[in-house]
Protein backbone atom coordinates (compact mmCIF):
# COMPACT_ATOMS: atom_id res chain seq x y z
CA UNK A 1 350.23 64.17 183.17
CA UNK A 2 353.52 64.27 184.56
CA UNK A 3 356.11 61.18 184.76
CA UNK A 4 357.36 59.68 186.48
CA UNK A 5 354.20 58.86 188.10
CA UNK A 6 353.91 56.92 191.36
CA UNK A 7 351.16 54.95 192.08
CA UNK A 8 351.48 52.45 194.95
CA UNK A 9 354.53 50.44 194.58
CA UNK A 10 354.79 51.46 190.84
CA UNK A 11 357.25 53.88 189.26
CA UNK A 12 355.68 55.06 185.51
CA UNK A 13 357.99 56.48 182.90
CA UNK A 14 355.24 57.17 180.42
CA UNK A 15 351.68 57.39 179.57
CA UNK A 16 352.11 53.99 177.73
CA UNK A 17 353.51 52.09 181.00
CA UNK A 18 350.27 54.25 183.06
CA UNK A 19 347.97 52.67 180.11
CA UNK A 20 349.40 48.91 180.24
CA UNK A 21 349.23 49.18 183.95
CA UNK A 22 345.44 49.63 183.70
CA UNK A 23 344.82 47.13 181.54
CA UNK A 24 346.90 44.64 183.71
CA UNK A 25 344.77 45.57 186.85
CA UNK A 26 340.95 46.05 184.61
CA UNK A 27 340.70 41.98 185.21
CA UNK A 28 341.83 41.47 188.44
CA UNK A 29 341.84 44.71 190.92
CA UNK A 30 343.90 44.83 193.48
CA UNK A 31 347.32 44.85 191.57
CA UNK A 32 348.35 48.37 192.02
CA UNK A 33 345.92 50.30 195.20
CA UNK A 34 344.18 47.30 197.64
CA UNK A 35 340.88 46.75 197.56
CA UNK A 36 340.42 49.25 194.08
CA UNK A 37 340.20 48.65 190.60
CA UNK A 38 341.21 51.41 187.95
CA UNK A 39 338.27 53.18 187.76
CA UNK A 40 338.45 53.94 191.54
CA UNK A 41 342.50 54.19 191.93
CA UNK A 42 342.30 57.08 188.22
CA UNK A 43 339.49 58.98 190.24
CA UNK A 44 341.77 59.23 193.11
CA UNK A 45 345.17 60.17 191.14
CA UNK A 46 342.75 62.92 189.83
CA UNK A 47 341.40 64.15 193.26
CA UNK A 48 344.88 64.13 194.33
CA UNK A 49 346.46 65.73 191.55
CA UNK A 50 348.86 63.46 189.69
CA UNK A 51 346.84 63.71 187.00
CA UNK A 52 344.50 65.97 185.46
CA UNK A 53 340.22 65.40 184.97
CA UNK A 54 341.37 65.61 181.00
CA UNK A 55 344.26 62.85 181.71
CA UNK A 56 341.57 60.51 183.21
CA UNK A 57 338.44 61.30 180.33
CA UNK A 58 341.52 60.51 177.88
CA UNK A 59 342.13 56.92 179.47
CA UNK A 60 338.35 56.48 179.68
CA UNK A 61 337.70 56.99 176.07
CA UNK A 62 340.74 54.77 175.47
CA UNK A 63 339.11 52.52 177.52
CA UNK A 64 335.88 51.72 176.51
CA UNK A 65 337.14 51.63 172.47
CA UNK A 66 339.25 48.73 173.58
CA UNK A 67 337.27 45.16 172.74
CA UNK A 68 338.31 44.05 175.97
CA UNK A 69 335.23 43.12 178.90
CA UNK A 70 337.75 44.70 181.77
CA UNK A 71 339.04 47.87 180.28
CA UNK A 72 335.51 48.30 178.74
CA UNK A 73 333.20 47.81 182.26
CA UNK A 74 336.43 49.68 184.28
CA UNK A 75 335.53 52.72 181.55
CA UNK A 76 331.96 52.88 181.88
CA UNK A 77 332.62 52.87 186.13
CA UNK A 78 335.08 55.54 185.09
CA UNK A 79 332.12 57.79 183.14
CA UNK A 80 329.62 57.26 185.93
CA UNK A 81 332.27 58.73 189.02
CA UNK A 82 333.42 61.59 186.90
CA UNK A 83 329.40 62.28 185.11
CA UNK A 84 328.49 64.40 183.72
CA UNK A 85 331.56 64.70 181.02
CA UNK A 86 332.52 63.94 177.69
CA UNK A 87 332.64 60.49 178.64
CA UNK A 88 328.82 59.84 178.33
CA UNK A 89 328.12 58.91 174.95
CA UNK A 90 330.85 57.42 174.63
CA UNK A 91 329.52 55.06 177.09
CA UNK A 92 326.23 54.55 174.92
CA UNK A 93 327.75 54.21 172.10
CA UNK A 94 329.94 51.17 173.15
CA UNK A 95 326.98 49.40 173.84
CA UNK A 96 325.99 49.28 169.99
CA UNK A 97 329.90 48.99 168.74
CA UNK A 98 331.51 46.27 170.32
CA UNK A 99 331.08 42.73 168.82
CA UNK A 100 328.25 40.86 170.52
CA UNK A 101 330.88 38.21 171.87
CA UNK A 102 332.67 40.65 173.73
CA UNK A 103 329.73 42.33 175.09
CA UNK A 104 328.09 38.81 176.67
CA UNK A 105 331.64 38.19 178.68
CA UNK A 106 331.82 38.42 182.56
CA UNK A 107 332.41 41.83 183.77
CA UNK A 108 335.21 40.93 185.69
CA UNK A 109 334.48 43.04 189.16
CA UNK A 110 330.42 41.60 189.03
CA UNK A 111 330.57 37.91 187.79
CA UNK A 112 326.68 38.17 187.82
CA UNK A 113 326.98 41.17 185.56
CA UNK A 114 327.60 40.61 181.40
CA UNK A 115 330.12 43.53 179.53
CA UNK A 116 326.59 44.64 177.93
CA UNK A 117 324.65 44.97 181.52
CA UNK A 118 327.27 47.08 182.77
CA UNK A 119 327.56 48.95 179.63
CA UNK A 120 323.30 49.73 179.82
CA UNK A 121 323.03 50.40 183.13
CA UNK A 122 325.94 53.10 183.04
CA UNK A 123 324.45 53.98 179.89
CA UNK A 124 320.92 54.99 182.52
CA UNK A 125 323.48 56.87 184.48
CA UNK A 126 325.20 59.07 182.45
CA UNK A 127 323.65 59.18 178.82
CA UNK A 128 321.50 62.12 177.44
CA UNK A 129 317.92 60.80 177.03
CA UNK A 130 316.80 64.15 175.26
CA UNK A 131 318.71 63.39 172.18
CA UNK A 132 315.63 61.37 170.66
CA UNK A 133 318.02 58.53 168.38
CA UNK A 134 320.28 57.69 171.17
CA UNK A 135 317.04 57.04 173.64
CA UNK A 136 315.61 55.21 171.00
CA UNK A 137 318.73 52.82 170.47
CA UNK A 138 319.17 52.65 174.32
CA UNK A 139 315.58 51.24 174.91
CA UNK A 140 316.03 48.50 172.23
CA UNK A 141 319.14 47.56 173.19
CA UNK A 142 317.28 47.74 177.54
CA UNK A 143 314.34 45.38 176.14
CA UNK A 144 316.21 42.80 174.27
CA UNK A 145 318.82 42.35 177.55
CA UNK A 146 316.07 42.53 179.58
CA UNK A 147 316.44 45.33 182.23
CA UNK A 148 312.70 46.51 183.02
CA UNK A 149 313.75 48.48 185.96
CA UNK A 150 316.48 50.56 184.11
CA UNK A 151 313.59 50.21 180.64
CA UNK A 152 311.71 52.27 182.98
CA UNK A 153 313.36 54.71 184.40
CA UNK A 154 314.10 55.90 180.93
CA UNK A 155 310.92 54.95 178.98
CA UNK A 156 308.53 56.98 181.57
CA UNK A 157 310.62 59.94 182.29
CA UNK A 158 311.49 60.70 178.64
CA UNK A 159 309.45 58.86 176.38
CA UNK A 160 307.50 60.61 173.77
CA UNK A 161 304.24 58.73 173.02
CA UNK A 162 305.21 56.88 170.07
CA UNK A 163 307.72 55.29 172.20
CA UNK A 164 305.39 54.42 175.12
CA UNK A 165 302.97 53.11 172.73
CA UNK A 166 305.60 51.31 171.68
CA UNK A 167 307.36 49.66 174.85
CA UNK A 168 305.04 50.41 177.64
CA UNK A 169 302.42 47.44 177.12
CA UNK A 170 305.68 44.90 177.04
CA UNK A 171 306.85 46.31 180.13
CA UNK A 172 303.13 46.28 181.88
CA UNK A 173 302.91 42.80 180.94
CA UNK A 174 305.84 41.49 182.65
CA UNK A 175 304.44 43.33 186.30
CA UNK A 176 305.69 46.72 186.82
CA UNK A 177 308.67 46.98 189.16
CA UNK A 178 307.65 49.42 192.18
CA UNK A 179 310.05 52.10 191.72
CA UNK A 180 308.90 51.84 187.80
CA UNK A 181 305.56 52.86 189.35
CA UNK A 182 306.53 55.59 190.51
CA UNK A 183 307.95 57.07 187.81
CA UNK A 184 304.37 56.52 186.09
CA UNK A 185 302.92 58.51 188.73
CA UNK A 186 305.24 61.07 188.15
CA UNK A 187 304.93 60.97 184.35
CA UNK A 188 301.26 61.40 185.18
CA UNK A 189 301.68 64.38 187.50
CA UNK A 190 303.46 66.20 184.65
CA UNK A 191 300.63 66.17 182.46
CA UNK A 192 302.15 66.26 179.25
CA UNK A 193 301.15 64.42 176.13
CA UNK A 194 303.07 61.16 177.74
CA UNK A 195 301.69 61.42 181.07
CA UNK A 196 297.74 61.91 179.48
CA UNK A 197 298.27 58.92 177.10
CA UNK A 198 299.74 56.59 180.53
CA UNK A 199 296.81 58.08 182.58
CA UNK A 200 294.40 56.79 179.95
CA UNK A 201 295.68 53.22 179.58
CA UNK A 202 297.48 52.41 182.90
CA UNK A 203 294.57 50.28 185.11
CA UNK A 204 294.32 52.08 188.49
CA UNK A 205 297.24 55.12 186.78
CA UNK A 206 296.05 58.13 188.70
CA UNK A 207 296.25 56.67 192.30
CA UNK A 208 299.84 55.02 191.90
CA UNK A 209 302.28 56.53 194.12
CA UNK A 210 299.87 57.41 196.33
């Protein structure tokens, strides 16, 4: 990157005053582009070239290692607009590393939202549900916060059967979201090992979706 940086009514002298700045404006938005909070005003420094796509995955990482609920939710926004990059499991691995306290405070931009929501739900985004430990770790962590939509839309895409044996008949129970039953129907369609064991045991499996 290259200082001194303007952004809005700001003058930066170094990466450190860039980095401070972002942390002032993770809680609040608003403080340095209207209407924007960091992960929206870094994307657009990018686009615009003030700073380079390996400036912005540096703050990101910075970010979401910081045990703070704005700097940590702003990060995770940040690895969603720029996905895919190195920022993904990064992302998923937050989820499991920051202390439980931090991770059940208010994401400051969506009061309705918890640190660890925003964390899982990017997680659904921009993770890599091939790598078989990190799918694994997300779905515990999707059924204990209870997210059966986003529980889905991992589970019946990716699952192997030990995991759908596993999870599916919690997630069945509760009444199956309609865009989870699509993905069923879709699992089903594929006719893999997954989709034969769902068509077996789902009541009514082969005509959902249709």
């Amino acid at each position: 990157m290259s200082f001194p940086l303007t952004i809005g009514p700001h003058q930066l002298a170094s990466p450190p005053e860039l980095a401070e700045l972002v942390g002032r404006d993770a809680d609040v938005g608003g403080l340095v582009v209207e209407g924007q909070r960091p992960s929206a005003w870094l994307v657009g420094l990018w686009q615009e070239g003030q700073l380079t796509r390996d400036d912005v995955l540096a703050l990101g990482a910075g970010m979401l290692r910081q045990p703070v609920a704005g700097l940590i939710t702003e990060g995770a926004r940040l690895a969603e607009a720029l996905h895919p990059s190195p920022l993904g499991p990064l992302v998923v691995a937050a989820a499991g590393a920051h202390d439980p306290l931090v991770l059940l405070q208010v994401d400051p931009a969506l009061p309705e939202r918890s640190v660890e929501d925003t964390l899982l739900r990017a997680s659904v985004l921009v993770g890599d549900h091939s790598d078989r430990a990190a799918r694994r770790s997300l779905l515990r962590r999707l059924r204990h916060a209870g997210l059966p939509d986003l529980e889905g839309e991992v589970l019946l895409p990716h699952g192997e059967v030990e995991e759908l044996r596993r999870w599916w008949p919690a997630l069945q129970s509760e009444g199956v979201p309609e865009a989870v039953e699509a993905l069923v129907a879709a699992r089903i369609a594929k006719g893999d090992d997954g989709g034969q064991w769902l068509a077996a045991r789902h009541p009514g499996a082969r005509t959902i979706g249709r």
